[in-house]
Protein backbone atom coordinates (compact mmCIF):
# COMPACT_ATOMS: atom_id res chain seq x y z
CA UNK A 1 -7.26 48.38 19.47
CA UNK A 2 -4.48 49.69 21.26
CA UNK A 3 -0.62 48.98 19.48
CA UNK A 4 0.16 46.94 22.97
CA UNK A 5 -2.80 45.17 22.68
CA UNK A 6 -2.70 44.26 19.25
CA UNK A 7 1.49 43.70 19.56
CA UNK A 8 0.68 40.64 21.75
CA UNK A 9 -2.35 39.44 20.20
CA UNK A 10 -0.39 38.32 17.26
CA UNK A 11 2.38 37.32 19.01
CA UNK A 12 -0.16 34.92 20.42
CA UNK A 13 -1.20 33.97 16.53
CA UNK A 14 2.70 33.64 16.03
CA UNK A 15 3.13 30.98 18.36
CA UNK A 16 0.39 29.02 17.58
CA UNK A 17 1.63 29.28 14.02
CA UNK A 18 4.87 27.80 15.22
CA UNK A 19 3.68 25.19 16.70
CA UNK A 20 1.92 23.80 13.67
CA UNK A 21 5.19 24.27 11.73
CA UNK A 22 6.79 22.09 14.28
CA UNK A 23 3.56 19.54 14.35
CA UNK A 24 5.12 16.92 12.65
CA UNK A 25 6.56 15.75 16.37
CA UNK A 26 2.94 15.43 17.68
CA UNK A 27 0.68 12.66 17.74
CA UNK A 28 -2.56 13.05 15.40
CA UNK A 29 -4.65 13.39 18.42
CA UNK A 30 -2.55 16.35 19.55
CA UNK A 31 -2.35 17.32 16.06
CA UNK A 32 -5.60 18.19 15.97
CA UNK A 33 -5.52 20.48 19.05
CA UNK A 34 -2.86 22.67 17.67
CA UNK A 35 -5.01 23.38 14.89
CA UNK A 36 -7.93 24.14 16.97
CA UNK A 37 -5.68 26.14 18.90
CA UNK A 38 -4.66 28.24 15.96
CA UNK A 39 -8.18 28.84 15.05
CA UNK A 40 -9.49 30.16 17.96
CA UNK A 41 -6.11 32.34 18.44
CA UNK A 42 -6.87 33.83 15.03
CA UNK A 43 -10.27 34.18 15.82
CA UNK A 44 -9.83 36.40 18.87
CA UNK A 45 -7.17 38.43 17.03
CA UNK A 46 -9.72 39.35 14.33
CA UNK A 47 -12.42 40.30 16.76
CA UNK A 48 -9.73 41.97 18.59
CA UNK A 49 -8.29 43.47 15.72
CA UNK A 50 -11.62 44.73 14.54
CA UNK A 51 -10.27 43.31 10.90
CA UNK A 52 -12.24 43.04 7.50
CA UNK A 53 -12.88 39.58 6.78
CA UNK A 54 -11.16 38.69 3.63
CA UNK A 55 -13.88 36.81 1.58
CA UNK A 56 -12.11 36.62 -1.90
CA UNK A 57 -9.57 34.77 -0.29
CA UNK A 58 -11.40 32.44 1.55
CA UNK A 59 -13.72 31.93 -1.21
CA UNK A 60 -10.67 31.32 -3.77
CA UNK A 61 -9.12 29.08 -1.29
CA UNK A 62 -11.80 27.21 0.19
CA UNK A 63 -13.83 26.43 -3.04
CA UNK A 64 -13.03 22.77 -3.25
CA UNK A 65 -13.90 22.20 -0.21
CA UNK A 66 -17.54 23.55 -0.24
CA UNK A 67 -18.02 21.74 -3.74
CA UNK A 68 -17.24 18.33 -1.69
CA UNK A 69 -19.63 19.31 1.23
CA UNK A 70 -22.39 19.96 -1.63
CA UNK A 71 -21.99 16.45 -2.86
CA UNK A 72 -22.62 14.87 0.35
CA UNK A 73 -25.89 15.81 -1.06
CA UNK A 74 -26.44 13.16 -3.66
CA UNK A 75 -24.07 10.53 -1.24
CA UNK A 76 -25.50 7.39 -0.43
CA UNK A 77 -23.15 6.88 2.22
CA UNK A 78 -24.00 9.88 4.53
CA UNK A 79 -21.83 8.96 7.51
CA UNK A 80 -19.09 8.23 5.87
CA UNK A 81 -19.18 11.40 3.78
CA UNK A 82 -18.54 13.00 6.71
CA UNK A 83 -16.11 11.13 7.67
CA UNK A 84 -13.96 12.15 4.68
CA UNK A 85 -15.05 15.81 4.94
CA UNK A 86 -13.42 15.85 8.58
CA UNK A 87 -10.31 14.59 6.68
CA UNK A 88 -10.51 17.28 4.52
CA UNK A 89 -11.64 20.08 7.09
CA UNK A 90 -8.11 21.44 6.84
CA UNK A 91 -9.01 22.73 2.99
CA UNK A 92 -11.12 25.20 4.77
CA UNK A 93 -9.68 25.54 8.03
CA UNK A 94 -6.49 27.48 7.14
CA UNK A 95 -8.43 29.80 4.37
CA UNK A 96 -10.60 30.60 7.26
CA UNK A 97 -7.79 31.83 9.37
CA UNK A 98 -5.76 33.19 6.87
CA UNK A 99 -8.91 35.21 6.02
CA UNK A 100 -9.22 37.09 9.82
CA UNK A 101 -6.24 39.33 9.02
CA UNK A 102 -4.90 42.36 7.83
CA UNK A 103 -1.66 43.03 5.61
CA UNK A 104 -0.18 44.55 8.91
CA UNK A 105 -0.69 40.91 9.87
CA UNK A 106 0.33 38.84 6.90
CA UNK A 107 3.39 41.43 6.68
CA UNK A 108 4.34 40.90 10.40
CA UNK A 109 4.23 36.78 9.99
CA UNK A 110 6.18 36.95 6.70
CA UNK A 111 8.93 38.61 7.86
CA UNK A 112 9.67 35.46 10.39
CA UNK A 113 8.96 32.92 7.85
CA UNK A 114 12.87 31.84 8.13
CA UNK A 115 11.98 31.49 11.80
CA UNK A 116 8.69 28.78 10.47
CA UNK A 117 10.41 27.18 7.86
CA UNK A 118 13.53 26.22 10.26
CA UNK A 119 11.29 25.35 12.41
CA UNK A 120 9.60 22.59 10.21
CA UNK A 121 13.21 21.95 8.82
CA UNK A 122 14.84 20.82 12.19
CA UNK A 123 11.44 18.68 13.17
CA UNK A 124 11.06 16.67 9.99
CA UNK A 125 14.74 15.80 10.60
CA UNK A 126 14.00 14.72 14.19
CA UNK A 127 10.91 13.03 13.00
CA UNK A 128 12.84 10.60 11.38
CA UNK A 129 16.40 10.34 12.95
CA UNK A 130 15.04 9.72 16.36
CA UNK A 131 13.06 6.27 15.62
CA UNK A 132 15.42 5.66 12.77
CA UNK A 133 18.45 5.43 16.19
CA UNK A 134 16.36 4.07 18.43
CA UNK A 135 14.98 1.23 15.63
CA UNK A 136 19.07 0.61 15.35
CA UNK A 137 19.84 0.38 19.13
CA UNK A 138 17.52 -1.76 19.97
CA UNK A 139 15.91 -4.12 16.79
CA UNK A 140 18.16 -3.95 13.87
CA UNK A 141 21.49 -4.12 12.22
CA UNK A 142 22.09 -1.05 9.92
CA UNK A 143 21.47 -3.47 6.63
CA UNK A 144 18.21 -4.33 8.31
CA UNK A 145 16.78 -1.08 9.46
CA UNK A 146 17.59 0.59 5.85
CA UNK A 147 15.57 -2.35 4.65
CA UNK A 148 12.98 -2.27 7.52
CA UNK A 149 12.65 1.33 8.01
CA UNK A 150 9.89 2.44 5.73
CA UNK A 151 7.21 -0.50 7.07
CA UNK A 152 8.77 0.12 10.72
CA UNK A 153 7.44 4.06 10.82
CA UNK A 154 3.94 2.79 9.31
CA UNK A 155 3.17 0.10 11.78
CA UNK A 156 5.25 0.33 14.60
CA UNK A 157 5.12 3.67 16.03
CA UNK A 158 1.68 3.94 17.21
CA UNK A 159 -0.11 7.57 16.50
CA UNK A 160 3.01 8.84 14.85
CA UNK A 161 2.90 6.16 12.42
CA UNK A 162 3.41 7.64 8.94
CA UNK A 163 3.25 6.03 4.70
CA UNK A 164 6.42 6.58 3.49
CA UNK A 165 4.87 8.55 0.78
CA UNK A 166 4.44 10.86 3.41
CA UNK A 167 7.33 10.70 4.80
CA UNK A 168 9.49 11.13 1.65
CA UNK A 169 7.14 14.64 1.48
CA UNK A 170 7.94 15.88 4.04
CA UNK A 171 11.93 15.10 3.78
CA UNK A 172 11.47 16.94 0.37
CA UNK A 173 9.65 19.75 1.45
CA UNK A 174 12.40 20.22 3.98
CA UNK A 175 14.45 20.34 1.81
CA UNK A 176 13.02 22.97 -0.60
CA UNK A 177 12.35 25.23 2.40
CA UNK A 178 15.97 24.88 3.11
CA UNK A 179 17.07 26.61 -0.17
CA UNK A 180 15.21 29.58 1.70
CA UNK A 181 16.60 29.60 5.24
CA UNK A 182 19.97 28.99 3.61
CA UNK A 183 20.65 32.80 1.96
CA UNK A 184 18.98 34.60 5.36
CA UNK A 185 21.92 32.95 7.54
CA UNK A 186 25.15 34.93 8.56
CA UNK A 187 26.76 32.68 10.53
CA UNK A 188 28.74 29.57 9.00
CA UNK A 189 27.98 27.73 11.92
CA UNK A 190 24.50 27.74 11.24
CA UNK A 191 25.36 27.21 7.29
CA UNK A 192 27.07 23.88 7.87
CA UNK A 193 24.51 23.03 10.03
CA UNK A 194 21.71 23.55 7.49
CA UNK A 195 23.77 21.31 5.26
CA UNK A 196 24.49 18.65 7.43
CA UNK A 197 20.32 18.76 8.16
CA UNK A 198 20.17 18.49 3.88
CA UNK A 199 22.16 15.62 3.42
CA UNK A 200 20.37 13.54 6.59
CA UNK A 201 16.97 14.58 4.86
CA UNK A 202 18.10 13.21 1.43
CA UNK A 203 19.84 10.06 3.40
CA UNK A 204 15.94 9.20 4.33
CA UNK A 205 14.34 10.07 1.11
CA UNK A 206 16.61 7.66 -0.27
CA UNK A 207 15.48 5.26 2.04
CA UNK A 208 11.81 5.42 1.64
CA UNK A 209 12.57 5.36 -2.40
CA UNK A 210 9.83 7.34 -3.30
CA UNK A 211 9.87 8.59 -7.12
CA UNK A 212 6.64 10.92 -6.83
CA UNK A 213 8.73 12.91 -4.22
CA UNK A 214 12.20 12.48 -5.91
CA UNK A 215 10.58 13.51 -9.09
CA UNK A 216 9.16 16.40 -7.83
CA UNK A 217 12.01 18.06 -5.81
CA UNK A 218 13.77 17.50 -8.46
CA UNK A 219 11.77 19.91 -10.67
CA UNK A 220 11.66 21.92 -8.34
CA UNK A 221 15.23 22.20 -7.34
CA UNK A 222 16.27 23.00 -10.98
CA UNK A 223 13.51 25.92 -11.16
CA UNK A 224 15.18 26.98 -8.16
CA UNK A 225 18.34 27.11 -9.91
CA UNK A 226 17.18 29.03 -12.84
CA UNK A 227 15.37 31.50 -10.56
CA UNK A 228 18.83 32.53 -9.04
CA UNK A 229 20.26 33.04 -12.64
CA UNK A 230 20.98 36.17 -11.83
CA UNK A 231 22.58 35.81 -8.50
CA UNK A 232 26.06 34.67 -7.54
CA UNK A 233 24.56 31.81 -5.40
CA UNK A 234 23.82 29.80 -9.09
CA UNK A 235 26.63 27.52 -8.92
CA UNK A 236 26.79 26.05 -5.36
CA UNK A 237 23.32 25.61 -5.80
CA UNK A 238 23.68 23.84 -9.98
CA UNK A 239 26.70 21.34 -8.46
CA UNK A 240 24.02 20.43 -5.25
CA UNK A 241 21.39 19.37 -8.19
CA UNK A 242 23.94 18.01 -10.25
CA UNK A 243 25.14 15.44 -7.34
CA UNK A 244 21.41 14.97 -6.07
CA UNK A 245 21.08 13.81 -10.01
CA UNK A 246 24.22 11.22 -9.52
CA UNK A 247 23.00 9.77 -6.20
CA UNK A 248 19.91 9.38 -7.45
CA UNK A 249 20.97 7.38 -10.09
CA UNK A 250 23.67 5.48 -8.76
CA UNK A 251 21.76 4.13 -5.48
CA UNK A 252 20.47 0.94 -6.57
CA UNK A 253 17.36 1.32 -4.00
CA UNK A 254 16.22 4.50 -6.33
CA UNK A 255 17.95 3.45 -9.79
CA UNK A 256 15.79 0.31 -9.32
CA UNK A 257 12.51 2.27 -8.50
CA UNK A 258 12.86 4.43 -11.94
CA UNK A 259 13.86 1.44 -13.68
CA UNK A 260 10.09 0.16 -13.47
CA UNK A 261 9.59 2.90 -15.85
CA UNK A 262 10.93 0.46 -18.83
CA UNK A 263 8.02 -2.19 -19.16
CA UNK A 264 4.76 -0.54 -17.93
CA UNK A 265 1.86 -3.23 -17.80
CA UNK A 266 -1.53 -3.81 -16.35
CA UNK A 267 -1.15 -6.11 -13.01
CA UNK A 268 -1.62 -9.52 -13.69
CA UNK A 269 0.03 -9.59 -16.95
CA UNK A 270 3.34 -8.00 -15.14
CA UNK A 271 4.61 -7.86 -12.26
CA UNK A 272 3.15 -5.83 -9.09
CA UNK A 273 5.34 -3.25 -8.88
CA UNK A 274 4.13 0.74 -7.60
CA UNK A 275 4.29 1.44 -11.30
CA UNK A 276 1.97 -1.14 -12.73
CA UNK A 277 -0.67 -0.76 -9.90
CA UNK A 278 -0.99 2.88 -10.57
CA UNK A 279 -1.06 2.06 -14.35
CA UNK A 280 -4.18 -0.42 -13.73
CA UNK A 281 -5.88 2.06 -11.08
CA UNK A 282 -5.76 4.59 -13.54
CA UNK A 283 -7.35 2.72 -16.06
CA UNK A 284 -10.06 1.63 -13.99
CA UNK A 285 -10.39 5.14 -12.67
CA UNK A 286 -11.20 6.17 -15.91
CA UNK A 287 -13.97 3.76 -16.45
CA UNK A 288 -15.76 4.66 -13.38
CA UNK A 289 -14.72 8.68 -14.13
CA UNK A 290 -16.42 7.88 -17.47
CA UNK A 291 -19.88 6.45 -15.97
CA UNK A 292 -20.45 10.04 -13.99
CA UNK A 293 -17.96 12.90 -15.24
CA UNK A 294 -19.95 15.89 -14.34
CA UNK A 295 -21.18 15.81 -10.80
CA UNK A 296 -19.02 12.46 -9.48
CA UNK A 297 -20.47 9.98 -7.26
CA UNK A 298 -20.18 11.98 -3.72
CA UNK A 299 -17.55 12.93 -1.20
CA UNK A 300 -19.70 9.64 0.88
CA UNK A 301 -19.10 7.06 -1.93
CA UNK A 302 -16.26 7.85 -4.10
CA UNK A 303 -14.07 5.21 -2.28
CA UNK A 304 -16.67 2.33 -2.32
CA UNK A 305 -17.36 3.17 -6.32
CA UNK A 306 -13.70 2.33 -7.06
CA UNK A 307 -13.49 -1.02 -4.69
CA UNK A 308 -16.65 -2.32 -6.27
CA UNK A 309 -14.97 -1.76 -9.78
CA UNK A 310 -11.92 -3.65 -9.12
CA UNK A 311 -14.00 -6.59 -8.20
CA UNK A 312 -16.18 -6.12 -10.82
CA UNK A 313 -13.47 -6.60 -12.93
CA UNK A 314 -11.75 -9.56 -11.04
CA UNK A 315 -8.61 -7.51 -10.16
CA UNK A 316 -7.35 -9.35 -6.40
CA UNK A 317 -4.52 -7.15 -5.83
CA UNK A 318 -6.28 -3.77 -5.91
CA UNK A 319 -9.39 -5.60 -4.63
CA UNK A 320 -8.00 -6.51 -1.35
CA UNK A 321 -5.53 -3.24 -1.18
CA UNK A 322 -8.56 -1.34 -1.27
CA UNK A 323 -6.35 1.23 -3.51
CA UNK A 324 -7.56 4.48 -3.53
CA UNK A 325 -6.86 6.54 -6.77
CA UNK A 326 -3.51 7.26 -6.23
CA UNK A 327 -4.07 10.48 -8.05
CA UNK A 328 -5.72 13.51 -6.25
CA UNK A 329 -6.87 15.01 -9.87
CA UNK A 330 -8.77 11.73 -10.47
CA UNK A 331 -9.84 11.62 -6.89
CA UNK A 332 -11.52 15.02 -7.32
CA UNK A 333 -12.89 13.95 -10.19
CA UNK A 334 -14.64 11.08 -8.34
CA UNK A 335 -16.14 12.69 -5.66
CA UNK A 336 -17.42 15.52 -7.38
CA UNK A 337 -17.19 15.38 -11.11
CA UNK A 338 -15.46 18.47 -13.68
CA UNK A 339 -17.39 20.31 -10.99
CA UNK A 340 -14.89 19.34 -8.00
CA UNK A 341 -11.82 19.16 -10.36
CA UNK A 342 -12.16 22.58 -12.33
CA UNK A 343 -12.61 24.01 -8.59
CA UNK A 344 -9.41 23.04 -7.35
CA UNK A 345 -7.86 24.17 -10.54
CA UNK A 346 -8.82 27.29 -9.97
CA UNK A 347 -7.33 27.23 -6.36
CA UNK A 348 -4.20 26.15 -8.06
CA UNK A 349 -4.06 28.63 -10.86
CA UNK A 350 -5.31 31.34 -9.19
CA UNK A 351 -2.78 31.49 -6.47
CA UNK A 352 -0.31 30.41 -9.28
CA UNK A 353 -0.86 33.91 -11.28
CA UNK A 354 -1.12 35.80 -8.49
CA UNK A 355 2.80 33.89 -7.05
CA UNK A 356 4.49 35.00 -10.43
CA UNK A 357 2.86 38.86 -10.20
CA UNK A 358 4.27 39.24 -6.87
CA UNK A 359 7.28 37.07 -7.53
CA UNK A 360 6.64 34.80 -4.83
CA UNK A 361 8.90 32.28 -5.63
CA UNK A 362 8.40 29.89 -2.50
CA UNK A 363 4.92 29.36 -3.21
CA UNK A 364 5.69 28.84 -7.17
CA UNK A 365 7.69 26.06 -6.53
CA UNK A 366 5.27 24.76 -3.71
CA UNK A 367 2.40 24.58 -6.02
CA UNK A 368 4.49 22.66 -8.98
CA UNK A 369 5.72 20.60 -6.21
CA UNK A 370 2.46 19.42 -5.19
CA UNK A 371 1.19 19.88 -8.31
CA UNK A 372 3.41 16.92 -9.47
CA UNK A 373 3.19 14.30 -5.68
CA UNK A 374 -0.35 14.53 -6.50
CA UNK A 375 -0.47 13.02 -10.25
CA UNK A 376 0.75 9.72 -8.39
CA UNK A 377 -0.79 10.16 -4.87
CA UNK A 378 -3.67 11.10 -3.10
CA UNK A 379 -1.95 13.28 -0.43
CA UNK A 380 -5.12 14.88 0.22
CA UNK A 381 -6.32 12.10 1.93
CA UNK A 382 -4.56 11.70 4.93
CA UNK A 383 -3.95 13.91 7.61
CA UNK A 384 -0.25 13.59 7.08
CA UNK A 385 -0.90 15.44 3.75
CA UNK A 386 -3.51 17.57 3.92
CA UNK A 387 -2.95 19.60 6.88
CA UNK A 388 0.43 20.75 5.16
CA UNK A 389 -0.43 21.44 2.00
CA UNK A 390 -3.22 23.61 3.39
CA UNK A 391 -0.87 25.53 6.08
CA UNK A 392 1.89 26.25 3.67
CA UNK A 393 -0.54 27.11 0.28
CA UNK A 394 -2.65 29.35 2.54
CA UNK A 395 0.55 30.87 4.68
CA UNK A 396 2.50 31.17 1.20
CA UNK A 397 -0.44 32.85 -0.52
CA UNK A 398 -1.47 35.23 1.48
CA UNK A 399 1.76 36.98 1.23
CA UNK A 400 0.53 37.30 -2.42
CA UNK A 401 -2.72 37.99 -2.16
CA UNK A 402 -1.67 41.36 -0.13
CA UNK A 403 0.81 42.11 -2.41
CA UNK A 404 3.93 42.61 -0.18
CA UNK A 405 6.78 43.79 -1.27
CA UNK A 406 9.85 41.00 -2.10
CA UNK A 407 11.59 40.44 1.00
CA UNK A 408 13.29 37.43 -0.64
């Protein structure tokens, strides 16, 4: 292959790349077409391209997934096994891709990450500003939209309706990407600007109240801080934490969230408050993780195992909520057992080795961050989720697994 022809072929794979950065702006329908489209893309580059399929990487990154397809073996609900496995098509999707090229490639598509991560940066932002005004203009006051908000973007904006537990990931996740794009920029225009995105971002994670996401970016944030202990950026970046901290604390729509924290109980005998449901789901998750611990129950019945528990055990709240496990470790262990579970550990822990060899910091603090949303949420579960924890991990990690050089 020519140095023409292979210059635009991954130009091509660049822009379909870019458009699933910016993909939080299409509907779920569309969605799904930009991900097609940056499959086959990457699929005519590597015939193109003549590249060696990288199977270690697939296999290391795709291993979960093929343990869930094996237990639609032992599923008594076939059809909707599959279901779920469509959901969760991304998990092997992206390591597929990922897989089709070369570390002329992954080198070339690294060095524009700013370029992908500004791109996501500016979208999430639009994502939620634009309803957010138009909510204002037209339906709310301001008191009432800040207390409306959250429900408004599930229900009432057709295909681009989003949880806020969603939502408050993906204002975080801008935000970590943002400590990134900030250093590469030259021009204080563009500085304040970055900023000025920061502090809307944080203005809606605020609003959706989440404490999984706070929690995590948090962490994060601070490791951040501590990774640049030997820079001259460490104190702009320590005050920024230290006043994310304050807000945090001092916003009675968050202080009151953490203050659940105090008087933990099973529903029923307290109140039902985000806290206590998780505290009663996790208890009957471990019942019915007890019952089956090796193999699970199946990728096709894992969901209707945990409903018939809770009303088994007479539990209306979680009965009609038809709660999932609002864990994605327990989850795993559901569907497929220590089997399932150890496999995505070994994604994790794999990929985390390999980040701290090659001092890939960005995909350090991506795993932790995830690593944390998912003890309280099943972000796996949902498009919303799933499709961006497998484009990031799998854009992030290939950078590792070919070793380039720190660019950071």
């Amino acid at each position: 292959m020519d140095i023409k022809t292979h210059h635009k072929s991954i130009r091509l794979v660049e822009g379909a790349l870019l458009l699933l950065f910016a993909s939080v702006l299409l509907p779920s329908n569309i969605k799904s077409i930009a991900i097609g489209l940056f499959a086959v893309v990457s699929g005519m580059h590597f015939f193109k391209s003549r590249n060696s399929f990288n199977f270690k990487f697939f296999l290391v990154n795709s291993v979960v997934f093929i343990v869930m397809v094996i237990t639609l073996l032992y599923s008594e609900n076939v059809v909707y096994g599959v279901q779920r496995l469509t959901m969760f098509l991304s998990l092997a999707i992206f390591p597929l891709c990922f897989s089709m090229y070369s570390q002329e490639d992954v080198s070339y598509l690294y060095r524009n990450k700013e370029k992908y991560l500004s791109t996501y940066i500016i979208t999430v932002v639009l994502f939620n500003i634009i309803p957010f005004m138009w909510f204002y203009i037209t339906n709310y006051s301001f008191e009432e939209i800040i207390e409306h908000f959250p429900m408004a973007m599930k229900l009432d904006v057709g295909k681009y309706g989003m949880h806020a537990i969603y939502l408050s990931m993906h204002c975080s996740i801008a935000i970590l990407f943002s400590l990134y794009v900030l250093p590469s920029l030259s021009i204080r225009w563009k500085m304040i600007g970055l900023i000025v995105l920061d502090v809307i971002l944080f203005f809606f994670l605020v609003i959706y109240a989440k404490k999984g996401s706070i929690i995590a970016l948090t962490t994060v944030a601070f490791l951040f801080v501590i990774f640049q202990r030997k820079k001259l950026t460490i104190r702009p970046y320590l005050f920024a934490l230290i006043g994310l901290l304050i807000l945090v604390v001092a916003i009675p729509r968050t202080r009151n969230k953490f203050l659940e924290f105090k008087k933990i109980e099973v529903v029923g005998k307290g109140a039902a408050t985000s806290t206590n449901i998780r505290y009663t789901i996790y208890r009957v998750a471990k019942d019915v993780i007890l019952e089956s611990p090796i193999l699970g129950y199946g990728v096709g019945d894992y969901r209707s195992v945990l409903s018939d528990k809770y009303r088994d055990l007479g539990i209306p709240v979680l009965q009609e909520g038809r709660f999932n496990a609002h864990n994605q470790f327990l989850s795993f262990l559901i569907i497929g057992g220590a089997v399932a579970l150890l496999a995505f550990l070994a994604t994790l822990i794999i990929n985390f080795i390999f980040a701290v060899r090659f001092n890939n910091e960005l995909l350090i603090l991506l795993i932790i961050f995830y690593g944390i949303l998912m003890l309280t949420d099943n972000i796996l579960e949902k498009e919303a989720g799933v499709v961006y924890f497998a484009l990031f991990f799998n854009f992030l990690a290939a950078r590792s697994l070919f070793a380039l050089p720190d660019q950071d």
